[in-house]
C-alpha atoms as a PDB file:
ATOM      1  CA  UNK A   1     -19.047 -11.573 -15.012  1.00  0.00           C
ATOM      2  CA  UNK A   2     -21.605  -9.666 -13.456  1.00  0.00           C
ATOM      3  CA  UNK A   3     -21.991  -7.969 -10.221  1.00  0.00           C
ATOM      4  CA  UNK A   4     -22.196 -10.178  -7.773  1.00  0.00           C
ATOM      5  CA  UNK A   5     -22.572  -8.948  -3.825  1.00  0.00           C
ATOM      6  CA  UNK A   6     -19.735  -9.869  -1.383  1.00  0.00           C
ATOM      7  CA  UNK A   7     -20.776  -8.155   1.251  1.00  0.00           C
ATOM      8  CA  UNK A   8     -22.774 -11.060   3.014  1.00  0.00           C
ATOM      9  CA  UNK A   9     -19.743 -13.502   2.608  1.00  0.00           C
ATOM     10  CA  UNK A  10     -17.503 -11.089   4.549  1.00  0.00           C
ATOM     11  CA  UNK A  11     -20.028 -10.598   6.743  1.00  0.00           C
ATOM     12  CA  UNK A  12     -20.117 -14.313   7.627  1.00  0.00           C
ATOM     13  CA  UNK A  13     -16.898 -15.335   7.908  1.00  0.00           C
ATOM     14  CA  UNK A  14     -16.626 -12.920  11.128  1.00  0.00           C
ATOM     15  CA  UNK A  15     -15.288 -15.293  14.210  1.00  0.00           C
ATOM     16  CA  UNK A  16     -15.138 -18.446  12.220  1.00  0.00           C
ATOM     17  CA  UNK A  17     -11.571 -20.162  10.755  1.00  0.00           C
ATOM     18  CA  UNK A  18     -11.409 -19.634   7.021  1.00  0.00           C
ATOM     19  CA  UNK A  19     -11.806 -22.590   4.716  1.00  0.00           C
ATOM     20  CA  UNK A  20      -8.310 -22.501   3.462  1.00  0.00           C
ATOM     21  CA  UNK A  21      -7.063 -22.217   6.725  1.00  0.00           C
ATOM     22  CA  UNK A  22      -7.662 -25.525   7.677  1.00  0.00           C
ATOM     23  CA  UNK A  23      -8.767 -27.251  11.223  1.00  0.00           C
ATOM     24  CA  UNK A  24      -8.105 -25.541  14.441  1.00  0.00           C
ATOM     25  CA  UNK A  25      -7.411 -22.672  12.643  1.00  0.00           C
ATOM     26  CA  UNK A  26      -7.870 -19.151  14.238  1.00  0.00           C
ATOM     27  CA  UNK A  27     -10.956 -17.945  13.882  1.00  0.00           C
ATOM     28  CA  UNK A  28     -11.855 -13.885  11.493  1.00  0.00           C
ATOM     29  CA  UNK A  29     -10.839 -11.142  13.653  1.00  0.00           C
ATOM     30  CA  UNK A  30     -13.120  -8.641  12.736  1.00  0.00           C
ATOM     31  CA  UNK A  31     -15.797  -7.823   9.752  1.00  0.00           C
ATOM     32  CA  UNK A  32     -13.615  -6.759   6.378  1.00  0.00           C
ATOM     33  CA  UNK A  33     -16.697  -5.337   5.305  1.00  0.00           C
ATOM     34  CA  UNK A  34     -15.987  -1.967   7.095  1.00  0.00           C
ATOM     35  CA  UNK A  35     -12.953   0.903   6.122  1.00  0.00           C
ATOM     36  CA  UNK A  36      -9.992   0.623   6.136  1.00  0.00           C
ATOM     37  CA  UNK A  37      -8.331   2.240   9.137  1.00  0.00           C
ATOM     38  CA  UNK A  38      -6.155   4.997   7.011  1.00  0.00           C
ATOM     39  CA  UNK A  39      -9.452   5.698   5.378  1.00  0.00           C
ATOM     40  CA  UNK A  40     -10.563   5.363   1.652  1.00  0.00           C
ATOM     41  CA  UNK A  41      -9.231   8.251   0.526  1.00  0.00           C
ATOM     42  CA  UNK A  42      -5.401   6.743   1.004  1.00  0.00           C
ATOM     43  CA  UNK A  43      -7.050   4.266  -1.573  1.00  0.00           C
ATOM     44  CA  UNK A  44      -4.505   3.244  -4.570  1.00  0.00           C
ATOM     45  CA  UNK A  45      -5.300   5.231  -7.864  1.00  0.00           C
ATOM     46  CA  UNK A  46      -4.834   1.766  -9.816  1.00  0.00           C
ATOM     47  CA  UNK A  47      -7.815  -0.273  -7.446  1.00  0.00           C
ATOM     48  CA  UNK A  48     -10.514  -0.977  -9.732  1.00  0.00           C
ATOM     49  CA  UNK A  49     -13.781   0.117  -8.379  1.00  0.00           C
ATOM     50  CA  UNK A  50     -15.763  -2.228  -6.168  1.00  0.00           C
ATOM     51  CA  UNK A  51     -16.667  -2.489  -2.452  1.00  0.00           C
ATOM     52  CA  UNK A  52     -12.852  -3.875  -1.519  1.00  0.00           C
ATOM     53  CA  UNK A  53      -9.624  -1.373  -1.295  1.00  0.00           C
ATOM     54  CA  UNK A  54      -6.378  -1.503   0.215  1.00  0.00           C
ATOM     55  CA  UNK A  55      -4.956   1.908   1.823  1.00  0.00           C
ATOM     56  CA  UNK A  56      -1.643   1.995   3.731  1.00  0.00           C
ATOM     57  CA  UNK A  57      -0.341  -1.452   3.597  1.00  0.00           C
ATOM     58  CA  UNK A  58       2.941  -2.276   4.610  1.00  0.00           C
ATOM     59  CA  UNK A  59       5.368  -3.260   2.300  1.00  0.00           C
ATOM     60  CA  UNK A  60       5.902  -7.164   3.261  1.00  0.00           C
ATOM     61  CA  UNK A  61       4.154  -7.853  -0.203  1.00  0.00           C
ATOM     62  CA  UNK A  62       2.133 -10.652   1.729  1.00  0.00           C
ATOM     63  CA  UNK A  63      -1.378 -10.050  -0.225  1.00  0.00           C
ATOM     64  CA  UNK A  64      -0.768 -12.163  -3.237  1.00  0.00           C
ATOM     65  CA  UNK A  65       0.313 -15.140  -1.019  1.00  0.00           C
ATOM     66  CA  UNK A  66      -3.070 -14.781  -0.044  1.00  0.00           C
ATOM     67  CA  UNK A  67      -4.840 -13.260  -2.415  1.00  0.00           C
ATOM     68  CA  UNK A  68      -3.044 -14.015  -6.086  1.00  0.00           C
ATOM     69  CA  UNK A  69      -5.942 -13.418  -8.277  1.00  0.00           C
ATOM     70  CA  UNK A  70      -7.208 -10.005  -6.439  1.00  0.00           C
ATOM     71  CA  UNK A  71      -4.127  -8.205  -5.297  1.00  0.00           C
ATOM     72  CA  UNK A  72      -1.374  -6.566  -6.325  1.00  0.00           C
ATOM     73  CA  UNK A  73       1.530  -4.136  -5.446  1.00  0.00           C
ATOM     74  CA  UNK A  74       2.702  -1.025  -6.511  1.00  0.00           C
ATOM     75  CA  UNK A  75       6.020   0.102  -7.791  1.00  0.00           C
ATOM     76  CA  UNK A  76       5.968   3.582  -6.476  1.00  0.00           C
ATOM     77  CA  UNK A  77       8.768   2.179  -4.439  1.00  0.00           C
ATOM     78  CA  UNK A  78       6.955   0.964  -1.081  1.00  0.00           C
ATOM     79  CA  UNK A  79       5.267  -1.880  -2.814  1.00  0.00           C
ATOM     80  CA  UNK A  80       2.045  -1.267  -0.784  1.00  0.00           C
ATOM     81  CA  UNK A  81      -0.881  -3.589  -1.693  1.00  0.00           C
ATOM     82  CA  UNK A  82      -4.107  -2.815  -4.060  1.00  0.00           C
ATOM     83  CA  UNK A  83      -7.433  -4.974  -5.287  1.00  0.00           C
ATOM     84  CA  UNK A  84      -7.112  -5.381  -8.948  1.00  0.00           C
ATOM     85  CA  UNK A  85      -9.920  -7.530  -9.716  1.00  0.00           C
ATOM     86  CA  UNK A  86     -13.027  -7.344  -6.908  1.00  0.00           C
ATOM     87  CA  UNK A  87     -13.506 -11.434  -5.478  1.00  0.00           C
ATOM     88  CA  UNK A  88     -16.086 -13.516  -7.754  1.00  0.00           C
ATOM     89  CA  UNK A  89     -17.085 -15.986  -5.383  1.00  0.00           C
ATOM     90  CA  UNK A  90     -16.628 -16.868  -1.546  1.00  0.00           C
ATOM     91  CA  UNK A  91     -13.491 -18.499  -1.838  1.00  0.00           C
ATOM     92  CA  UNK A  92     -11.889 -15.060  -3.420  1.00  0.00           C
ATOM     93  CA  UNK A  93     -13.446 -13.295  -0.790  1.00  0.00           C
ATOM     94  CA  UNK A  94     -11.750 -15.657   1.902  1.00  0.00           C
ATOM     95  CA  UNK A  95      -8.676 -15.122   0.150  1.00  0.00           C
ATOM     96  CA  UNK A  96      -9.035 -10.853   0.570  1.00  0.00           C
ATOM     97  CA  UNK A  97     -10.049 -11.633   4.267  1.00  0.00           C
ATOM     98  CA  UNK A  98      -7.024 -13.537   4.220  1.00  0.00           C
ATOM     99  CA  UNK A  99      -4.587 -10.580   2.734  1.00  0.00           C
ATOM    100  CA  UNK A 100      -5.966  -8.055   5.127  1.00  0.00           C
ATOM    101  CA  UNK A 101      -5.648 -10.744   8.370  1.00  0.00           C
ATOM    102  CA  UNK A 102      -2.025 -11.228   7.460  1.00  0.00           C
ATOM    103  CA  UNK A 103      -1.302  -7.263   6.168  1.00  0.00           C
ATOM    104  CA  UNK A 104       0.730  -6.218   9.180  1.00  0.00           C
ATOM    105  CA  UNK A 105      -1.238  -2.633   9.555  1.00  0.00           C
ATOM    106  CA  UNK A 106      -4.781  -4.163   8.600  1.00  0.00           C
ATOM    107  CA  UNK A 107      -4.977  -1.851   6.106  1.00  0.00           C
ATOM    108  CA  UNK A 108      -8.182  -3.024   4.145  1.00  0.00           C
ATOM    109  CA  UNK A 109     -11.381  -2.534   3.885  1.00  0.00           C
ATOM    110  CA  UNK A 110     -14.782  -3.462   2.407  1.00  0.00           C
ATOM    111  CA  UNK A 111     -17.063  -0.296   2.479  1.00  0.00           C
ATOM    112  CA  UNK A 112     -16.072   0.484  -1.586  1.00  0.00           C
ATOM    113  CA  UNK A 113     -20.287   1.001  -1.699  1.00  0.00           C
ATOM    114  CA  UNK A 114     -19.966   3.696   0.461  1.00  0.00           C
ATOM    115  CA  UNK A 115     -17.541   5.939  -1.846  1.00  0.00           C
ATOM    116  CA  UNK A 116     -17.903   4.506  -5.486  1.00  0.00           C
ATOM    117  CA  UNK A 117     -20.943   6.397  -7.151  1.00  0.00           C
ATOM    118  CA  UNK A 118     -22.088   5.463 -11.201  1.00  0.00           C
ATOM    119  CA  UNK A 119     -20.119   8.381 -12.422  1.00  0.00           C
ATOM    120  CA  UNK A 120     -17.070   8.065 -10.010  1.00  0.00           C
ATOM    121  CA  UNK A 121     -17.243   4.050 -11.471  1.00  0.00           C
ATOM    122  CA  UNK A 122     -17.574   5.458 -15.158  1.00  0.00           C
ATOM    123  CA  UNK A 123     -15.093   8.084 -14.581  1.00  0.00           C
ATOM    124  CA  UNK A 124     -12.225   5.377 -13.198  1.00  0.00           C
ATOM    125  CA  UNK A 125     -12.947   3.522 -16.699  1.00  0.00           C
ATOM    126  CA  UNK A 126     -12.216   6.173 -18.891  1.00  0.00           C
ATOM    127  CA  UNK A 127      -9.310   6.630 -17.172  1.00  0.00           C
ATOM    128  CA  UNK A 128      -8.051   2.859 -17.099  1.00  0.00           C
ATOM    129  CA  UNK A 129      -5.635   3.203 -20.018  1.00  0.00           C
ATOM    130  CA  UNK A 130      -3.379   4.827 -17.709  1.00  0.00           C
ATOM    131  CA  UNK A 131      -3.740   1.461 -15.263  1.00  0.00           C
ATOM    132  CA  UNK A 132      -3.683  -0.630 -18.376  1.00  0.00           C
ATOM    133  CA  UNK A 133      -0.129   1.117 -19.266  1.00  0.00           C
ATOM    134  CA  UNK A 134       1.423   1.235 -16.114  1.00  0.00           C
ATOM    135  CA  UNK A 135       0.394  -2.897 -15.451  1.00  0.00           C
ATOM    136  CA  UNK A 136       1.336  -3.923 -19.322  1.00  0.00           C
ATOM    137  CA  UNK A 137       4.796  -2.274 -18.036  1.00  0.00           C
ATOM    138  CA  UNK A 138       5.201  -3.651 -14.774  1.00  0.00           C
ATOM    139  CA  UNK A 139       4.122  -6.921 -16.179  1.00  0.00           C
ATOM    140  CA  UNK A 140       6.979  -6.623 -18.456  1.00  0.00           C
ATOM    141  CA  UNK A 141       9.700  -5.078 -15.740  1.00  0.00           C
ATOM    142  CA  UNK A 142       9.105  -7.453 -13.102  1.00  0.00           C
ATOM    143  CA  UNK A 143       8.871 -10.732 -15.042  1.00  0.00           C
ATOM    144  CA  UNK A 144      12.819 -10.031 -15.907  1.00  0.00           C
ATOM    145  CA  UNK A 145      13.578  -9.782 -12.303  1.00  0.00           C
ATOM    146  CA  UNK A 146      15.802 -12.477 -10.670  1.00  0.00           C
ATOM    147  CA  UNK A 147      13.573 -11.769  -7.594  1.00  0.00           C
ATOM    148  CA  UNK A 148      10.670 -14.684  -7.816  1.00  0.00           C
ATOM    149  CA  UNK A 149       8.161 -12.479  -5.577  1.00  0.00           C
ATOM    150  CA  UNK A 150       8.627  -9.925  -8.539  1.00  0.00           C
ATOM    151  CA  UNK A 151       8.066 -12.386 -11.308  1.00  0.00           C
ATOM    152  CA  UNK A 152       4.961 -13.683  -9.479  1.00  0.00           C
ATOM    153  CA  UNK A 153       3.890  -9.726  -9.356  1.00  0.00           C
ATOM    154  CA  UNK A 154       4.409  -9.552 -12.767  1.00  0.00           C
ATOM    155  CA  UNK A 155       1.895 -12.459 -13.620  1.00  0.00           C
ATOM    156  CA  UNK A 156      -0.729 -10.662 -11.616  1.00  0.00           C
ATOM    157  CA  UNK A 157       0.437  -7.033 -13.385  1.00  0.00           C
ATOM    158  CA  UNK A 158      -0.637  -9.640 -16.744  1.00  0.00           C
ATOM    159  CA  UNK A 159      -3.923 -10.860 -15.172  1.00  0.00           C
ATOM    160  CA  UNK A 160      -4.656  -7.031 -14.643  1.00  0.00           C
ATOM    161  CA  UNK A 161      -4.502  -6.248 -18.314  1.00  0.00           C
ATOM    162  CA  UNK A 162      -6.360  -8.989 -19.251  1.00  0.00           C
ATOM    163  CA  UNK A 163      -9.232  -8.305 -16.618  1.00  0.00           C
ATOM    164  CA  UNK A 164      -9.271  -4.612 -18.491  1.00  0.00           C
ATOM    165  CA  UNK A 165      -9.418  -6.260 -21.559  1.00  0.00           C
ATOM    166  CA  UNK A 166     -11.750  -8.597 -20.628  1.00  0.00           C
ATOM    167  CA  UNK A 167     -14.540  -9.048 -18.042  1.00  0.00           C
ATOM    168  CA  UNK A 168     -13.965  -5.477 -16.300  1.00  0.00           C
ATOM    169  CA  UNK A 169     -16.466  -3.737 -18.400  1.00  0.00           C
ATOM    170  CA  UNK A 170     -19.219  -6.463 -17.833  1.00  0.00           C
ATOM    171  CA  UNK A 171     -18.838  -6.447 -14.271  1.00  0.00           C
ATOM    172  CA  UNK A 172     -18.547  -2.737 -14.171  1.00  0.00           C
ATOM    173  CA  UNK A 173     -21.621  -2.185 -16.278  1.00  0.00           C
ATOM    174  CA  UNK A 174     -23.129  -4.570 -13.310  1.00  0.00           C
ATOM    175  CA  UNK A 175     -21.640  -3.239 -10.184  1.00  0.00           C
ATOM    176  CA  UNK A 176     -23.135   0.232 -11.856  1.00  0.00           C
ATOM    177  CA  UNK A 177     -26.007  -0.871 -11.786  1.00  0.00           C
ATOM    178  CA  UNK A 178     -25.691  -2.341  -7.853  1.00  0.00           C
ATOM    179  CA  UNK A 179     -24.787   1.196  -6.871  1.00  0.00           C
ATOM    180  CA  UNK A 180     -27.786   3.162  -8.774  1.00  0.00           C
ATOM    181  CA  UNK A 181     -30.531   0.426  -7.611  1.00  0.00           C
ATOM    182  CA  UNK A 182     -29.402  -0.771  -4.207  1.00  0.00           C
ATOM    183  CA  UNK A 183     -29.022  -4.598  -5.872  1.00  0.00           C
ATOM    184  CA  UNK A 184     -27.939  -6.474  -8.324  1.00  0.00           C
ATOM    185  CA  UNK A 185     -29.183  -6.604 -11.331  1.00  0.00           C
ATOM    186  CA  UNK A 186     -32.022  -9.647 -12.243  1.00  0.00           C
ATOM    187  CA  UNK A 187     -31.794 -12.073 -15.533  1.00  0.00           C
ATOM    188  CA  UNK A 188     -32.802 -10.139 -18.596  1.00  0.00           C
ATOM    189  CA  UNK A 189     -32.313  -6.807 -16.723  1.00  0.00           C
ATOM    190  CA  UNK A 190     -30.283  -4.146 -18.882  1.00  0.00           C
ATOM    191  CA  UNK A 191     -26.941  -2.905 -17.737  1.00  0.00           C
ATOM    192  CA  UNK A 192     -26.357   0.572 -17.475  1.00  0.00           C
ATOM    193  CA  UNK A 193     -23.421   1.723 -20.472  1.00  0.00           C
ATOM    194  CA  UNK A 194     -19.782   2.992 -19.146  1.00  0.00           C
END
């Protein structure tokens, strides 16, 4: 997966219902696509880099009901939520819209551009086998739990590792590239290395 711009989605879900909302549904409060109101630098050291971040959440753990295949929580003992994998298409961005609607302190935001720079990106992925440990672990904590919230947690602390494993790099190596041009890269266009 490439970089691929979310920004515009956001952007256009403002005062509309979201699709998974359903009819009569209440409508965006506000554009995602700004910071988060405790401010960026509260960010979560495990967030992979993109333009969406979670900082001061409460601790209902509501963001994977909305948001399964982006968010997760930590165990630092709040359980406040994070973005582990940036959204890959509208709905995914509906479902982050989603988390931060229903996070009690709306504490997410979508101005990642803004703060991520190539090196900060390149720096976060030679650090990510300290992420990769500490989600291979939760993954393998919380699925034992008798708690069903924590065994769904621990299938997301598994999707984590396997977006490191996987597609990070490629989208990485894109969103790189976003951040050094001002756009996404065209077809046949060389990524920039991590």
């Amino acid at each position: 997966m490439t970089y691929w711009d979310p920004v515009p989605t956001v952007r256009g879900a403002v005062g509309k219902p979201l699709p998974q909302w359903g009819p009569g549904a209440a409508a965006v409060r506000h554009d995602w696509s700004g910071p988060a109101p405790w401010g960026r630098e509260n960010r979560d050291w495990r967030s992979v880099p993109g333009p969406f971040y979670a900082s001061e959440t409460d601790t209902c753990w509501t963001g994977r009901t909305c948001a399964p295949a982006n968010v997760l929580y930590d165990d630092d003992g709040y359980g406040q939520e994070f973005v582990f994998r940036q959204p890959r298409n509208p709905y995914e961005v509906y479902d982050l819209i989603c988390a931060g609607e229903c996070e009690v302190l709306a504490g997410y935001g979508g101005d990642g551009d803004l703060h991520w720079t190539p090196e900060l990106v390149r720096d976060w992925w030679r650090e990510r086998g300290r992420v990769r440990e500490w989600a291979a672990a939760l993954g393998r904590t919380w699925s034992l739990s008798e708690r069903e919230d924590r065994r769904d947690a621990a299938a997301g602390a598994r999707a984590y590792v396997a977006h490191i494993d996987g597609l990070l790099a490629e989208y990485l190596r894109g969103y790189v590239f976003r951040l050094a041009e001002g756009r996404p890269a065209g077809p046949g266009e060389t990524l920039p290395s991590l």
